[in-house]
Protein backbone atom coordinates (compact mmCIF):
# COMPACT_ATOMS: atom_id res chain seq x y z
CA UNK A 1 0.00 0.00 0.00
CA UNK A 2 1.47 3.10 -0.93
CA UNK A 3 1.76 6.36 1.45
CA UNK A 4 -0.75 9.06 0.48
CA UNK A 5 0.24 12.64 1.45
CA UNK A 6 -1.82 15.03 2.36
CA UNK A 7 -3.01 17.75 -0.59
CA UNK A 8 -2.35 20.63 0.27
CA UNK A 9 -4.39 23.84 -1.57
CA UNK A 10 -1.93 26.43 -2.79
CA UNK A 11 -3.05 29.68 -0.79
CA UNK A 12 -3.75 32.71 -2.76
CA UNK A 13 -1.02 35.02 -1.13
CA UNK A 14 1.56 32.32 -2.19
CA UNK A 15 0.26 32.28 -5.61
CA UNK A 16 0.30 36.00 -5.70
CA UNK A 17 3.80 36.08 -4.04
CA UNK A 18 5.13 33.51 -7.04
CA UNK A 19 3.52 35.60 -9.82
CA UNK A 20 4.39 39.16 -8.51
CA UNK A 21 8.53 37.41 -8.33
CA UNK A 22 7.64 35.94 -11.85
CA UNK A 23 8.25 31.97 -10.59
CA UNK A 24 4.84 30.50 -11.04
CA UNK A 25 6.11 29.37 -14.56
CA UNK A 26 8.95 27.42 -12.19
CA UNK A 27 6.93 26.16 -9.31
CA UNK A 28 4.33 24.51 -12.07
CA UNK A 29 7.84 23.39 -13.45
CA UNK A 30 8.54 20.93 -10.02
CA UNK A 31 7.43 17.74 -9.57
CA UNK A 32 3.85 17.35 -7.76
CA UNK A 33 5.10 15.78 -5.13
CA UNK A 34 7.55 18.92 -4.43
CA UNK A 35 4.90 22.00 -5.16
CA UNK A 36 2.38 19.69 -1.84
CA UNK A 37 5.18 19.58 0.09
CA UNK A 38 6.79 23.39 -0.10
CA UNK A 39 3.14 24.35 0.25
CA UNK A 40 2.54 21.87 3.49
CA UNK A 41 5.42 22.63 5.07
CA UNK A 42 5.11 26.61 4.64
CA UNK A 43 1.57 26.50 5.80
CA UNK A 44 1.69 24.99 8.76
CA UNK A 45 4.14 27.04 10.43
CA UNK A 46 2.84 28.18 13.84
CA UNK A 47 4.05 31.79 13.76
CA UNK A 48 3.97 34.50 11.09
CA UNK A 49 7.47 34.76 10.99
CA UNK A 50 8.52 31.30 10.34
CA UNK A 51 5.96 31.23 7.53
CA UNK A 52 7.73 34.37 5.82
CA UNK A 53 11.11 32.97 6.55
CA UNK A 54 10.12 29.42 4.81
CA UNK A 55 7.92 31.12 1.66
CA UNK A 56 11.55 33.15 1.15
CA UNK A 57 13.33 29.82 0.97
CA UNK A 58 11.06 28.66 -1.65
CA UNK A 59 11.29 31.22 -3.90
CA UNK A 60 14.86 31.41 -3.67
CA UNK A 61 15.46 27.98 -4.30
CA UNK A 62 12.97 28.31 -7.52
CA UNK A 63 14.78 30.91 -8.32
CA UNK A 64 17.78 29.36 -8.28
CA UNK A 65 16.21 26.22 -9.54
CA UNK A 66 18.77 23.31 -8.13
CA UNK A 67 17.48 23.21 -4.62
CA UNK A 68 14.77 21.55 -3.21
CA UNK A 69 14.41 21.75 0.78
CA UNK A 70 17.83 22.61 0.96
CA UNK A 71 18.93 19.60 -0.70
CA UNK A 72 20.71 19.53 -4.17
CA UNK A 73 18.31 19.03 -6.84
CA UNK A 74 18.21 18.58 -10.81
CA UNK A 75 15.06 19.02 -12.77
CA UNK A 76 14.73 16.80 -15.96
CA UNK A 77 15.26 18.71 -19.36
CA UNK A 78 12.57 18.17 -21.68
């Protein structure tokens, strides 16, 4: 039986956030798996400032593009 994740929604301020930087193009770019989990993972930080602090590591790793959680990552060309 394989592990189901939960989905998480991608919050309008987020989506506004990626399209005012110009990275929505990118995060739609990432794997499913990795668009739930930066979304999970900055959602259900506790305080305001944690949330901030982890949104600005997402968008700097899209930015950069070969990050993912702070771990080395290489998309697939097409």
């Amino acid at each position: 039986m394989a592990l189901q994740r939960p989905r998480y929604p991608l919050p309008d301020d987020i989506q506004q956030r990626l399209t005012d930087q110009g990275l929505m193009d990118k995060y739609r770019e990432r794997p499913e798996y990795q668009q739930n989990d930066y979304i999970g993972w900055i959602t259900r930080a506790k305080q305001d400032s944690t949330r901030e602090k982890r949104l600005n590591q997402m968008i700097e790793e899209l930015r950069g593009g070969t990050e993912y959680m702070k771990m080395k990552w290489h998309p697939k060309h097409k």
